[in-house]
PDB file of N, CA and C in Angstrom:
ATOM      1  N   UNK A   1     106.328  71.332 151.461  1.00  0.00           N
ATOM      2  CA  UNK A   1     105.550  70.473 150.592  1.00  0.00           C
ATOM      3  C   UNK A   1     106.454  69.393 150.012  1.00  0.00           C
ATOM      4  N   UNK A   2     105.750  68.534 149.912  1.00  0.00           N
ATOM      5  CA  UNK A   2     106.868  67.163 149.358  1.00  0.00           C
ATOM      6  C   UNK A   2     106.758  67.158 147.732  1.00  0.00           C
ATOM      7  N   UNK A   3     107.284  66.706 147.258  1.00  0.00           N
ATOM      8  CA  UNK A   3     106.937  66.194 145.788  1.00  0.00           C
ATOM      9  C   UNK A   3     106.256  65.737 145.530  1.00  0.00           C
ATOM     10  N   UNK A   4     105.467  64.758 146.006  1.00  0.00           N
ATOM     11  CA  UNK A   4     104.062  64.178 145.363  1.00  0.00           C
ATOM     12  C   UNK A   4     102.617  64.900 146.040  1.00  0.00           C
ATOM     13  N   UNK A   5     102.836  65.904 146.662  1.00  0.00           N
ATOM     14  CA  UNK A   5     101.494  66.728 146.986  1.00  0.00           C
ATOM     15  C   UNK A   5     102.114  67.718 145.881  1.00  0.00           C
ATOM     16  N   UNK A   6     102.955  68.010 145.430  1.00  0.00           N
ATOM     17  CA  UNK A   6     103.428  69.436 143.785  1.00  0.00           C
ATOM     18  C   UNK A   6     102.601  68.467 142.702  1.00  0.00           C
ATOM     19  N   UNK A   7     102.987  67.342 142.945  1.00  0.00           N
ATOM     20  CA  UNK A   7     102.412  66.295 141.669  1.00  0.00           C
ATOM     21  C   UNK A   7     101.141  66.745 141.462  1.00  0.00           C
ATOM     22  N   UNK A   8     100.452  66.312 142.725  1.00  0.00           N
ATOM     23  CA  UNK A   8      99.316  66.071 142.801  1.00  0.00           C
ATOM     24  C   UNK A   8      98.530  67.497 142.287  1.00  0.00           C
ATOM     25  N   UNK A   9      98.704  68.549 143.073  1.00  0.00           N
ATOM     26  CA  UNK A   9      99.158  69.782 143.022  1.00  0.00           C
ATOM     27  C   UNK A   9      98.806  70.163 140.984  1.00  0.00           C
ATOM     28  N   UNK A  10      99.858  69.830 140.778  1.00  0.00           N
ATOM     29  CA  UNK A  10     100.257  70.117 138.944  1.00  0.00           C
ATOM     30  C   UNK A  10      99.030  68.900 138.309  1.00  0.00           C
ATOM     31  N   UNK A  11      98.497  67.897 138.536  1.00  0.00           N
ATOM     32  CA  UNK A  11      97.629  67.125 138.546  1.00  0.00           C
ATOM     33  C   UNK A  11      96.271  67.568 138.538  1.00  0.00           C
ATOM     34  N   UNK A  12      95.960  68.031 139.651  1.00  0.00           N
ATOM     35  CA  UNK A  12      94.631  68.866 139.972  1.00  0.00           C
ATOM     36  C   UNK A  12      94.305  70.063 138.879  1.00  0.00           C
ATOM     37  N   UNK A  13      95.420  70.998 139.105  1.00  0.00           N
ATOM     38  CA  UNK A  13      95.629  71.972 137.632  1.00  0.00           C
ATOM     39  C   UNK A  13      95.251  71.642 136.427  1.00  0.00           C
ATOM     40  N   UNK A  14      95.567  70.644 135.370  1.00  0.00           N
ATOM     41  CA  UNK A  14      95.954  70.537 134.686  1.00  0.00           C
ATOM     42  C   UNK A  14      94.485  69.729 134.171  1.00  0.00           C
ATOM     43  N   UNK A  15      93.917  68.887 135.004  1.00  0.00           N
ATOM     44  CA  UNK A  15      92.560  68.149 135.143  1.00  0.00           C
ATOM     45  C   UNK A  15      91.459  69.120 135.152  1.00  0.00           C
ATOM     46  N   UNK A  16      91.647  70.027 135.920  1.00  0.00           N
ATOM     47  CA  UNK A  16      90.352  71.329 135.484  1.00  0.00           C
ATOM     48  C   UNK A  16      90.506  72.059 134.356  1.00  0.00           C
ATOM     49  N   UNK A  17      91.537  72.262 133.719  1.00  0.00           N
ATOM     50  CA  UNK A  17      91.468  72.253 132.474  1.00  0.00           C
ATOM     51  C   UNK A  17      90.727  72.007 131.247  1.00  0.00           C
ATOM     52  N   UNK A  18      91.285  70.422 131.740  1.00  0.00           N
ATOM     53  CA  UNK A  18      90.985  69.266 130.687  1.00  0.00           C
ATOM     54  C   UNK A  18      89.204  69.396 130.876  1.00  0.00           C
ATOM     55  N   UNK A  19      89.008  69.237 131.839  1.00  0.00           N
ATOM     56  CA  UNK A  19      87.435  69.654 132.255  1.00  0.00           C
ATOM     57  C   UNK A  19      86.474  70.625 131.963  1.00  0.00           C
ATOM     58  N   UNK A  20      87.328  71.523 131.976  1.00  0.00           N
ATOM     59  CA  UNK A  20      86.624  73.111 131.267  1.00  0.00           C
ATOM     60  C   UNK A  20      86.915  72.791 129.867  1.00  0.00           C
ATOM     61  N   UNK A  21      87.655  72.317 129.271  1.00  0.00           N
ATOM     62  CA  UNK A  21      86.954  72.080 127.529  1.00  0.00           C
ATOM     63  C   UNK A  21      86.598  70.958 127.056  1.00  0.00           C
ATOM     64  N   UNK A  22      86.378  70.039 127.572  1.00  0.00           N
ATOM     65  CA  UNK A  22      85.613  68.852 127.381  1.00  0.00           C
ATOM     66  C   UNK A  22      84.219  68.753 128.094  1.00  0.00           C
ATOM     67  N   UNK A  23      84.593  69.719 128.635  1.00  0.00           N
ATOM     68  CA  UNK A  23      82.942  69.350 129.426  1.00  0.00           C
ATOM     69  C   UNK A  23      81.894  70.314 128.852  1.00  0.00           C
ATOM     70  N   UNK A  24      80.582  70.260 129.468  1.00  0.00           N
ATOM     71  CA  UNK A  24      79.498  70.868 129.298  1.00  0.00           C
ATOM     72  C   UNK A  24      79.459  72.226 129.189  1.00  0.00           C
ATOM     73  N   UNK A  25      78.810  72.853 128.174  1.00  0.00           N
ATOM     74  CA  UNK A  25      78.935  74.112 127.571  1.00  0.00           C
ATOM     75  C   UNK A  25      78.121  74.724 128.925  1.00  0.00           C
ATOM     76  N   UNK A  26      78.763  75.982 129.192  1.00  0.00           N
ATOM     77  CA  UNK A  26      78.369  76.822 130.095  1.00  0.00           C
ATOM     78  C   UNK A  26      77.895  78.358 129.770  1.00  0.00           C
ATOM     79  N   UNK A  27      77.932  78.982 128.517  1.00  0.00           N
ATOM     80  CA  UNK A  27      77.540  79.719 128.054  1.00  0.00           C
ATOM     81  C   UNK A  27      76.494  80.315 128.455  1.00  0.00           C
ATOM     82  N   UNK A  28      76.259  81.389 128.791  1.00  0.00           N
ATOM     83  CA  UNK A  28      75.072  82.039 128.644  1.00  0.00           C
ATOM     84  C   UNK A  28      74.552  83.404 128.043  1.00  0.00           C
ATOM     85  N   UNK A  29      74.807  83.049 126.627  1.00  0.00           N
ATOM     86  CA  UNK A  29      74.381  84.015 126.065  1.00  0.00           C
ATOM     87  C   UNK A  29      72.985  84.602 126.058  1.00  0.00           C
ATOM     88  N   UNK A  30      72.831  85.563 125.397  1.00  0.00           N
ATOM     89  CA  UNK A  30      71.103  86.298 125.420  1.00  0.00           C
ATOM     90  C   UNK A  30      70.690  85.233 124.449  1.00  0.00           C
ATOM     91  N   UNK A  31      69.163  85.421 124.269  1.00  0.00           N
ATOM     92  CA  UNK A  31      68.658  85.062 123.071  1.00  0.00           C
ATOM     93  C   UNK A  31      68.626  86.344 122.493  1.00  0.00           C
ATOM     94  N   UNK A  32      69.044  86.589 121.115  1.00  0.00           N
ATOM     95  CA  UNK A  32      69.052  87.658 120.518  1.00  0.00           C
ATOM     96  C   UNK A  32      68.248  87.901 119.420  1.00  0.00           C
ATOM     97  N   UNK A  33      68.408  86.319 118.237  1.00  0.00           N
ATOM     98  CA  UNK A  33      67.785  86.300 117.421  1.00  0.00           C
ATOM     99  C   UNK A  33      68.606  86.589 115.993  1.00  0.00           C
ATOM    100  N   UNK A  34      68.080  86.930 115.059  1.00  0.00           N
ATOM    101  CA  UNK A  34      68.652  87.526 114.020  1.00  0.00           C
ATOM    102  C   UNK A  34      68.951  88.797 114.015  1.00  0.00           C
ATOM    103  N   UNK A  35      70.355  89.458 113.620  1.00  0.00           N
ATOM    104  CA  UNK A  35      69.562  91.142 113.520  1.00  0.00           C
ATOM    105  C   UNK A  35      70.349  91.373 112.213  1.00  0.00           C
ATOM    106  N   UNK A  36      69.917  92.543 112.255  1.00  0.00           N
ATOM    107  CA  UNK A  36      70.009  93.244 110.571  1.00  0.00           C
ATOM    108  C   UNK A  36      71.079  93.776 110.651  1.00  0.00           C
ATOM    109  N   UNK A  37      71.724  93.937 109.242  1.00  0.00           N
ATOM    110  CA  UNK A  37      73.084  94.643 108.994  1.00  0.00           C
ATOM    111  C   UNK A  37      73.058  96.101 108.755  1.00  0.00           C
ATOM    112  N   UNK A  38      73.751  96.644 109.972  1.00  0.00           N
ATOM    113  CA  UNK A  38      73.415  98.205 110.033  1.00  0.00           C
ATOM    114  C   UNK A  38      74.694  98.505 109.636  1.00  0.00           C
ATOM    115  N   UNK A  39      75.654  98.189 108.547  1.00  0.00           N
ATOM    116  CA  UNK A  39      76.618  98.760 108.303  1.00  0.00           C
ATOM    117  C   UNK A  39      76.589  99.476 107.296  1.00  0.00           C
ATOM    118  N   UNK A  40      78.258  99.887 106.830  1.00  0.00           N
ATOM    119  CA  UNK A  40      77.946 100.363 105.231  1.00  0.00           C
ATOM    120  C   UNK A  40      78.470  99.579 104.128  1.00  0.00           C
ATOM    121  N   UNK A  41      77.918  99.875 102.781  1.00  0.00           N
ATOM    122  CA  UNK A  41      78.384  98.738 101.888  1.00  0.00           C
ATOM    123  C   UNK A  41      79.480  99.027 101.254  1.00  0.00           C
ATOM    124  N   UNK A  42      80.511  98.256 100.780  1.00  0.00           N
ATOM    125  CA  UNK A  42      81.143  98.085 100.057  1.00  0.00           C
ATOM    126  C   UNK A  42      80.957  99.408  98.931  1.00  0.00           C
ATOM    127  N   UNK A  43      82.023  99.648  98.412  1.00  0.00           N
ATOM    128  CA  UNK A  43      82.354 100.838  96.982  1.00  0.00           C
ATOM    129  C   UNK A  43      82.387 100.254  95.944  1.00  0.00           C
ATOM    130  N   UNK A  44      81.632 100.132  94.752  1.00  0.00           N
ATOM    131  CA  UNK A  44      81.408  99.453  93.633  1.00  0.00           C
ATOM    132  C   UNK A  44      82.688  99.522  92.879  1.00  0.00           C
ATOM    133  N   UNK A  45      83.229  98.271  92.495  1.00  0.00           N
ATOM    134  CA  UNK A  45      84.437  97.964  91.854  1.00  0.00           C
ATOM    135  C   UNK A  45      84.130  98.473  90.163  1.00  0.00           C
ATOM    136  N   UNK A  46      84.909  99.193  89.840  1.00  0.00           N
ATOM    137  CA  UNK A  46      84.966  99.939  88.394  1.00  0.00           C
ATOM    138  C   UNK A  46      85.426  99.081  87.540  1.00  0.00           C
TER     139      UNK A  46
END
């Protein structure tokens, strides 16, 4: 490989990157909605 196909190479890399966080959200979350807090509460401060 020569040096300017590594360039190019480290170029290409570095551009899909830049692409995957500038670009269009790809997410696919559920729709879930709201949900309720099934935890436990807090211990009342004395």
């Amino acid at each position: 490989m020569t040096v300017l196909e590594r360039v190019q190479e480290m170029f290409d890399y570095l551009w899909g990157g830049v692409k995957r966080i500038f670009g269009a959200n790809d997410d696919e979350y559920p729709d879930t909605g709201v949900q309720p807090f099934e935890g436990d509460r807090p211990k009342e401060r004395k």
